[in-house]
Protein backbone atom coordinates (compact mmCIF):
# COMPACT_ATOMS: atom_id res chain seq x y z
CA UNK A 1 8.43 85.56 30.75
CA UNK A 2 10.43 86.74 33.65
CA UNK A 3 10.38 85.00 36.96
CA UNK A 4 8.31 88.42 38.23
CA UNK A 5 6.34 88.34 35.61
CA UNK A 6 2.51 86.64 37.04
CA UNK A 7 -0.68 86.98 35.96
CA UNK A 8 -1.09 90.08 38.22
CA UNK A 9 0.78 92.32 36.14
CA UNK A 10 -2.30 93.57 34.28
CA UNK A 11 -5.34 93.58 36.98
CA UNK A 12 -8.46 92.31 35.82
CA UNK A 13 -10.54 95.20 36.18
CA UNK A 14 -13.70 95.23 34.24
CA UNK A 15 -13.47 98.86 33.80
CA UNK A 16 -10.72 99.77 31.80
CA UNK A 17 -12.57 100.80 28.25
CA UNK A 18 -10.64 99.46 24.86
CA UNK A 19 -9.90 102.36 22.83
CA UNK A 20 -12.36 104.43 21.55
CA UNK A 21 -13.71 103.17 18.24
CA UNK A 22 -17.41 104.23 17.49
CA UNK A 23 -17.30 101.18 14.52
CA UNK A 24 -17.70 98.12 17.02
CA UNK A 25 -21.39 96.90 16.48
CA UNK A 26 -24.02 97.79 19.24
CA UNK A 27 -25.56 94.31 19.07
CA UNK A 28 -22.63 92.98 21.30
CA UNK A 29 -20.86 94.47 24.40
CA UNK A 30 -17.54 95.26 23.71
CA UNK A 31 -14.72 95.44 26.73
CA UNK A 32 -11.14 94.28 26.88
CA UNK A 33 -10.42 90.47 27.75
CA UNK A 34 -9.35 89.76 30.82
CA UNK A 35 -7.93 86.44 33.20
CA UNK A 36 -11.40 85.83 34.33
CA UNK A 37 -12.48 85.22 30.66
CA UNK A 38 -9.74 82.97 29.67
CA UNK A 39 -12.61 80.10 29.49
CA UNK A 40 -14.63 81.88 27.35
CA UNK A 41 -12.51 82.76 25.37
CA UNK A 42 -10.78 79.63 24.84
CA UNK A 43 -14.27 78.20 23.91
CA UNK A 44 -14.49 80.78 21.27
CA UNK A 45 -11.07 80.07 19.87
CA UNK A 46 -12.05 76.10 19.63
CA UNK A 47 -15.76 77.21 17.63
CA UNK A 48 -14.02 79.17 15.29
CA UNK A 49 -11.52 76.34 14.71
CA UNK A 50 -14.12 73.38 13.93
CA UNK A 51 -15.15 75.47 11.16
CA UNK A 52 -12.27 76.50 9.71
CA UNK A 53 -10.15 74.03 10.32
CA UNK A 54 -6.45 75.07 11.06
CA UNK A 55 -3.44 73.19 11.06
CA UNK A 56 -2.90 74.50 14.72
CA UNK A 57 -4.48 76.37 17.50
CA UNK A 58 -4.19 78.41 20.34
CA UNK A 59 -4.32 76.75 23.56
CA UNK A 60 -5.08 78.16 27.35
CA UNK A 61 -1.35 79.04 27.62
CA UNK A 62 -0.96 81.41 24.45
CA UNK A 63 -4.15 83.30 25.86
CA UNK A 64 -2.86 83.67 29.42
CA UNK A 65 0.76 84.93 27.84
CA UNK A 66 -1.30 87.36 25.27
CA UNK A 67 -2.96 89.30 28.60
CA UNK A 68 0.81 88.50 30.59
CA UNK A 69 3.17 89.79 27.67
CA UNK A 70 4.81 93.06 29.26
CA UNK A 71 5.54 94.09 25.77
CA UNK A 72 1.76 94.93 25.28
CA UNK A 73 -1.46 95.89 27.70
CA UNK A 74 -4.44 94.19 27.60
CA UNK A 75 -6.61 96.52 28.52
CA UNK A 76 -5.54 98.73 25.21
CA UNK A 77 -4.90 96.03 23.20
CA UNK A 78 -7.21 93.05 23.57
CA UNK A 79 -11.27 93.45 22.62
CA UNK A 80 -13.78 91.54 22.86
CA UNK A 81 -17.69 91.08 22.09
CA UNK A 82 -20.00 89.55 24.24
CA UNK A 83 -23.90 88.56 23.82
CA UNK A 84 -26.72 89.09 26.34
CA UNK A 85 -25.50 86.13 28.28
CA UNK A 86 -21.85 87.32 28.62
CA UNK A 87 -20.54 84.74 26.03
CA UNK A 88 -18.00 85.93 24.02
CA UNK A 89 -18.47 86.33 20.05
CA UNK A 90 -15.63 87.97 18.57
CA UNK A 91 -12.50 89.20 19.98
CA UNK A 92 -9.14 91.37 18.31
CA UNK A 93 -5.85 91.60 20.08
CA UNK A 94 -2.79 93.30 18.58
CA UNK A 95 0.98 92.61 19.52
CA UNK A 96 4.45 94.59 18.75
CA UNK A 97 7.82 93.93 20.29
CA UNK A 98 9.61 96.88 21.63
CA UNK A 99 11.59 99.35 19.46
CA UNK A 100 9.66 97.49 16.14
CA UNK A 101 7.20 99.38 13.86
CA UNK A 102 5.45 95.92 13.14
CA UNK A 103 2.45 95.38 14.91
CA UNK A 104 0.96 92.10 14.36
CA UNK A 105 -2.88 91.26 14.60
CA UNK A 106 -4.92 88.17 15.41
CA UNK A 107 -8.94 87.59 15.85
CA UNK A 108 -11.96 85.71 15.00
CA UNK A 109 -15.69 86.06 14.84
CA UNK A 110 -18.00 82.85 16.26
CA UNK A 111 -19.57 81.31 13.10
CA UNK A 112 -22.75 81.87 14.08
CA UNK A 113 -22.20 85.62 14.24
CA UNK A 114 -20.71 86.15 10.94
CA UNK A 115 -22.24 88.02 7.98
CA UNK A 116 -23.23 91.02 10.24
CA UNK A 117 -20.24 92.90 9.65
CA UNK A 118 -18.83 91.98 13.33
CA UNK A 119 -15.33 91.33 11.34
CA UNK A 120 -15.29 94.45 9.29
CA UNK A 121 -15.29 96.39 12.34
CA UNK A 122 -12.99 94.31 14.73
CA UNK A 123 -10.78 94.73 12.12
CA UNK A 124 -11.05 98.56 12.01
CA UNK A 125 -10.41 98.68 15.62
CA UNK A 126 -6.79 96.82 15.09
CA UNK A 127 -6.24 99.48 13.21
CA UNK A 128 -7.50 102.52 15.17
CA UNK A 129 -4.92 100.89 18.15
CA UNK A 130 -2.23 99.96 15.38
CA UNK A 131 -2.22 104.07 15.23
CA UNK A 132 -2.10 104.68 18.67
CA UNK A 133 0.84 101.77 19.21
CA UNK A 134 2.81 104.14 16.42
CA UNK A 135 2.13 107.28 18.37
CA UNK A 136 3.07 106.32 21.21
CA UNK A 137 5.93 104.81 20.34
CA UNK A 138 7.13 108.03 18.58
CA UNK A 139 6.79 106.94 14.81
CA UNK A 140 5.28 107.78 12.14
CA UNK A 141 5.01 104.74 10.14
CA UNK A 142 4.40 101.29 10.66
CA UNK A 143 2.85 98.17 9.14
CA UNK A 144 -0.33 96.29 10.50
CA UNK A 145 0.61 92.51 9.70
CA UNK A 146 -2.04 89.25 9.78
CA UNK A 147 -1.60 85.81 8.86
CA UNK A 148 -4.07 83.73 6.87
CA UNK A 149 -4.17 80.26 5.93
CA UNK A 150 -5.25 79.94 2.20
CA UNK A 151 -8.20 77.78 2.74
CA UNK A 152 -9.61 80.67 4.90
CA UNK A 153 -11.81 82.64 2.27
CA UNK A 154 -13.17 85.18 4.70
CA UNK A 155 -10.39 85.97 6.44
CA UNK A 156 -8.79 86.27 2.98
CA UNK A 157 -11.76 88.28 1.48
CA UNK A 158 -11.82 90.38 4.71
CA UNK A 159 -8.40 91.74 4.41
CA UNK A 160 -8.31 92.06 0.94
CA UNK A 161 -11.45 94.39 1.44
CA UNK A 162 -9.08 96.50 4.26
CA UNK A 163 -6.43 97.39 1.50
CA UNK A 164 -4.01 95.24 2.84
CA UNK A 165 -1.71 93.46 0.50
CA UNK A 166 -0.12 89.99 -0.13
CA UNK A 167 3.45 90.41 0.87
CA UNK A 168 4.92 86.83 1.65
CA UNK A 169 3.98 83.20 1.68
CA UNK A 170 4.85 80.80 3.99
CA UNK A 171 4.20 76.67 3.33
CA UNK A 172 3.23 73.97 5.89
CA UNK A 173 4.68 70.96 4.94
CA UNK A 174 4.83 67.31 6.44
CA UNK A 175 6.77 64.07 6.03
CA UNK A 176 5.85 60.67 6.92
CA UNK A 177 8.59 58.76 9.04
CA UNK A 178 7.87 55.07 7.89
CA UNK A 179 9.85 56.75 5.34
CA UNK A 180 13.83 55.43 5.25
CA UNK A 181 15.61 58.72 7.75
CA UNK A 182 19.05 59.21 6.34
CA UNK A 183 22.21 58.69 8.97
CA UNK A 184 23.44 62.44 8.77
CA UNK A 185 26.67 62.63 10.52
CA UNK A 186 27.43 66.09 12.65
CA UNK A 187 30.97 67.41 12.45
CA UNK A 188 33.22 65.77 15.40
CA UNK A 189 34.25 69.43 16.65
CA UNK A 190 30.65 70.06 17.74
CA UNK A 191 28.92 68.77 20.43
CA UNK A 192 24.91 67.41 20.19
CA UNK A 193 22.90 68.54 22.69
CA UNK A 194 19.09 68.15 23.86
CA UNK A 195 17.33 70.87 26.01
CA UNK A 196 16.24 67.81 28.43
CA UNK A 197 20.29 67.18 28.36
CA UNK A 198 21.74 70.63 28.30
CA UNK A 199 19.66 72.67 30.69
CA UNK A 200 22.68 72.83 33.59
CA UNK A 201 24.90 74.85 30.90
CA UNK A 202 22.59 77.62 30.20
CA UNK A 203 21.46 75.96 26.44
CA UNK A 204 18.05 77.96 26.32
CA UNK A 205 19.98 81.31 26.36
CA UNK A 206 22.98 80.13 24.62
CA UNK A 207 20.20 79.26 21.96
CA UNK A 208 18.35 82.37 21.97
CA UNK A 209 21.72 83.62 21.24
CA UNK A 210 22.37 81.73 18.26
CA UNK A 211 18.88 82.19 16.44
CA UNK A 212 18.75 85.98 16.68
CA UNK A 213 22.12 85.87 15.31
CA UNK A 214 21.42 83.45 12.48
CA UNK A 215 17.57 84.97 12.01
CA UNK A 216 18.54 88.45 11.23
CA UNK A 217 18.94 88.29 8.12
CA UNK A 218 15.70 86.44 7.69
CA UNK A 219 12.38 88.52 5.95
CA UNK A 220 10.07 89.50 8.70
CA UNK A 221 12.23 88.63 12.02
CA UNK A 222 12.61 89.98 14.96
CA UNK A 223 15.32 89.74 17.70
CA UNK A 224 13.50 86.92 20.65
CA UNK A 225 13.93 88.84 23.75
CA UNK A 226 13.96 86.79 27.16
CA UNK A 227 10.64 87.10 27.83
CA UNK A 228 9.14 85.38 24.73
CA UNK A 229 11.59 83.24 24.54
CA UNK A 230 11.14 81.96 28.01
CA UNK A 231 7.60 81.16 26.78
CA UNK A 232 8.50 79.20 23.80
CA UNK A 233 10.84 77.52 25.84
CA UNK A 234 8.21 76.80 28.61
CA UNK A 235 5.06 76.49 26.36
CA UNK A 236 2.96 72.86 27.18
CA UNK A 237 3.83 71.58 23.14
CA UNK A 238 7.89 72.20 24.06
CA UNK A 239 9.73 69.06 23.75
CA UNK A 240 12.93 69.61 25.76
CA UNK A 241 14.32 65.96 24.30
CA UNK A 242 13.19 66.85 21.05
CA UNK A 243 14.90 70.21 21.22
CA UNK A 244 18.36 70.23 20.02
CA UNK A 245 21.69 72.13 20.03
CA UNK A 246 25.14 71.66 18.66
CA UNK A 247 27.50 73.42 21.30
CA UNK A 248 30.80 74.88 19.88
CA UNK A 249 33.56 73.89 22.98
CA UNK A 250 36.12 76.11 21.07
CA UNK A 251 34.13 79.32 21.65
CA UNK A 252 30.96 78.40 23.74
CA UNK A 253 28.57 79.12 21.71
CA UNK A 254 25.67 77.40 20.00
CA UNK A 255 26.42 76.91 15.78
CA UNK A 256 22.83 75.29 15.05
CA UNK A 257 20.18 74.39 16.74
CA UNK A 258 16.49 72.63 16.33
CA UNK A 259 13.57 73.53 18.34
CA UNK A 260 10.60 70.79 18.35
CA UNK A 261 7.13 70.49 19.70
CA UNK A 262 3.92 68.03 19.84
CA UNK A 263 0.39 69.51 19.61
CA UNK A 264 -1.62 66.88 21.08
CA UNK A 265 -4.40 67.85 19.07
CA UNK A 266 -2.15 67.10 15.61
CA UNK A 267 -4.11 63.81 15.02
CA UNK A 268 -7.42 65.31 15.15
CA UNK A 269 -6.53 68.40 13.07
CA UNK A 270 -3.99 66.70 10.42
CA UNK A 271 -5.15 63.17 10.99
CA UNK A 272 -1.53 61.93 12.42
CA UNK A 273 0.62 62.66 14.85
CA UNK A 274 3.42 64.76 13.97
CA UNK A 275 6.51 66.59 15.92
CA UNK A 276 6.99 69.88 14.61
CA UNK A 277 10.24 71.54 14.42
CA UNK A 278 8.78 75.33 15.10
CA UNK A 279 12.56 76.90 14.42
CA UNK A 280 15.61 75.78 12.88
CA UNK A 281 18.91 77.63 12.24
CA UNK A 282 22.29 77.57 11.99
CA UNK A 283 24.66 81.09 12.57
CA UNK A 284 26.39 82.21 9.67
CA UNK A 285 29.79 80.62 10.34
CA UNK A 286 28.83 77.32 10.25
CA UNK A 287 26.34 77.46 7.52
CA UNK A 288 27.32 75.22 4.36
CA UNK A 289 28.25 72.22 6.95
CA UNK A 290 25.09 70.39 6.19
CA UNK A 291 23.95 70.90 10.07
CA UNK A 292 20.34 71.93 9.30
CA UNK A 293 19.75 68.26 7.41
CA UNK A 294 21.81 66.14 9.89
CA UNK A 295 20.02 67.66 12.72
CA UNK A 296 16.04 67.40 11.23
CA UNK A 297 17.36 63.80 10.35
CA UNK A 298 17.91 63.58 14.19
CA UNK A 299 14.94 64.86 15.10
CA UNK A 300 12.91 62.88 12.79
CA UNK A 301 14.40 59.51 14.85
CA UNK A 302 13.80 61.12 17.91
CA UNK A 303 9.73 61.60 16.19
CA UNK A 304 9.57 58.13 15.44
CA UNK A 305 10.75 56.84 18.44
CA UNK A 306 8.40 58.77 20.27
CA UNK A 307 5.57 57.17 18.52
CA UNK A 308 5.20 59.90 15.82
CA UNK A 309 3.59 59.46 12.19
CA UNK A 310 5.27 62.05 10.90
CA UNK A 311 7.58 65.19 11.16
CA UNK A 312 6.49 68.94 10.11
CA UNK A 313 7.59 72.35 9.35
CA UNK A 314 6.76 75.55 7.95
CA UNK A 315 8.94 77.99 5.35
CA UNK A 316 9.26 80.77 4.05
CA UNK A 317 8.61 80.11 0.82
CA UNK A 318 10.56 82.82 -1.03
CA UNK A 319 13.65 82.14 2.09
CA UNK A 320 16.90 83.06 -0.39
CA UNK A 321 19.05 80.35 1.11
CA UNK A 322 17.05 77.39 -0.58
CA UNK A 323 15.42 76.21 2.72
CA UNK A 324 12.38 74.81 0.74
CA UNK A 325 14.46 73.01 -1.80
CA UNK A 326 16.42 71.56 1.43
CA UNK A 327 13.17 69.98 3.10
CA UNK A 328 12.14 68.71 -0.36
CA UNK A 329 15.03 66.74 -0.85
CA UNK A 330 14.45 65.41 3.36
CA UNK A 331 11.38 64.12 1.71
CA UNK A 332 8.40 66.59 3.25
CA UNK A 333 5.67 67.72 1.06
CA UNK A 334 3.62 70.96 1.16
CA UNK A 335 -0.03 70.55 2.59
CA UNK A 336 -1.16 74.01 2.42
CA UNK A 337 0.27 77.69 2.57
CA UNK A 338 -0.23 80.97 5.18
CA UNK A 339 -0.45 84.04 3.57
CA UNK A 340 1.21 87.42 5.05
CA UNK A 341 -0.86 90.31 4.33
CA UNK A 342 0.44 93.93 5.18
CA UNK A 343 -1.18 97.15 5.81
CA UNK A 344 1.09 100.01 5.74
CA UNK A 345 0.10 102.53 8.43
CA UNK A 346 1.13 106.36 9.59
CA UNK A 347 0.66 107.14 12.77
CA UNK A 348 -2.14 109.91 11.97
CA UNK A 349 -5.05 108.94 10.53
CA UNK A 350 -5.25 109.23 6.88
């Protein structure tokens, strides 16, 4: 987010209408979400997740930043349903980054509301707006895309039933640190720095720098523009001293880099404690110098030391340059898988 950029950006009126879609049930009452339901819907989030149990979820700050993102409006893009006594029920919010034809989805319905085809139709309003994004964007094709854990069999069942399709895999995996780390020197030409460290020499952009340069060749990226990446940079689960760099000195720019977090909820939800490298890369140049192993093997001491159990990613699991093979041979071990399911879209209705 941008310095500018406050919760005030999208005012919480209560009148703005989502977009019309005649398929959203009449035994709720449906409206966009706005600030003043962040507490609701933050309850809602937390119901759905006792039941289904995911490896991670949202917290206060990834709602705020869905209704703050400039990138998308809330009152077009957000929808929620709410019972008699204004509790919310079930809610569908879409995303896209500017200039992309992806538009990514993300909802849930309260357990005690499914079976009543609440989902069906939330769904069918993601892709009403999906439509509209494309439109108005000037394009005439476009994909719809949602992430599922496996172990979700109605999410699963629900997109399969909305034609989407099974594109990509990605694999959660975790290793235990009581397990030997090895010593992984980095090249002496490069210097090792943490955010906590590095902050005074502009690392966080210097950073964003290096992974859209070494992520672009990666399936289903997109270039991190200032304003997300301020976010992940900012988010509550950022560890700044977990978060490393290696600065080039010869040229100024970053080669690798590691970015970490801690949900405090990982011992509840995975039953240990775990720091969580969210993104690691390396640009192009310097790839082949063993810099991705030395610096999870760094990160992994900087876990332990911190009092962690136990250090996690996620992969790509079809990522051509061998990254699974790579944490395999680190020692982590899958523990489930999230599946990417596509919906290929034109901008008119078919």
């Amino acid at each position: 987010m941008s310095t500018s950029d406050t919760p005030g950006q999208h005012p919480d009126t209560g009148s703005a209408a989502a977009p019309e879609a005649p398929t959203l049930p009449g035994m709720l009452q449906w409206r966009p979400l706005t600030y003043a339901d962040i507490d609701g819907w933050l309850a809602l989030v937390r119901r759905i997740a006792a039941v289904d149990e995911p490896d991670w979820v949202e917290q206060r700050a990834d709602l705020e930043q869905a209704l703050r993102a400039s990138k998308n409006d809330p009152r077009r893009d957000t929808v929620a349903g709410f019972d008699g006594d204004g509790t919310p029920r079930a809610f569908g919010r879409l995303s896209m980054n500017t200039g992309s034809s992806l538009v990514h989805g993300g909802g849930g319905v309260d357990p005690e509301w499914r079976g009543r085809g609440i989902g069906r139709a939330v769904l069918a309003w993601q892709v009403l707006r999906a439509r509209e994004r494309l439109r108005e964007t000037g394009q005439a094709e476009g994909t719809f895309r949602n992430y599922v854990e496996e172990r979700n069999p109605s999410h699963l069942a629900l997109l399969r039933a909305s034609g989407s399709t099974i594109v990509r895999y990605f694999t959660e995996m975790t290793r235990p640190l009581d397990q030997p780390i090895p010593d992984l020197p980095f090249p002496p030409e490069l210097e090792l720095l943490s955010f906590a460290e590095g902050a005074h020499r502009n690392i966080t952009e210097l950073v964003r720098l290096a992974h859209n340069d070494a992520f672009q060749d990666h399936w289903g990226s997109e270039p991190r523009d200032q304003e997300s990446w301020q976010f992940t940079v900012t988010h509550p689960e950022f560890r700044a001293d977990w978060s490393l760099a290696l600065l080039d000195p010869a040229t100024g720019e970053v080669a690798a880099y590691q970015l970490a977090s801690f949900d405090p909820d990982s011992p509840e939800l995975l039953g240990h404690a775990e720091g969580y490298t969210d993104l690691l890369g390396v640009r192009r140049t310097w790839r082949g110098r063993g810099l991705a192993p030395a610096l999870l093997a760094e990160a992994m001491k900087r876990y332990r030391a911190a009092g962690m159990d136990n250090a996690g990613l996620g992969v790509d699991t079809e990522n051509p340059s061998g990254a699974l093979g790579l944490y395999e041979r680190m020692g982590y071990v899958p523990t489930q898988r999230v599946i990417v399911f596509d919906l290929p879209l034109t901008a008119e209705a078919d």
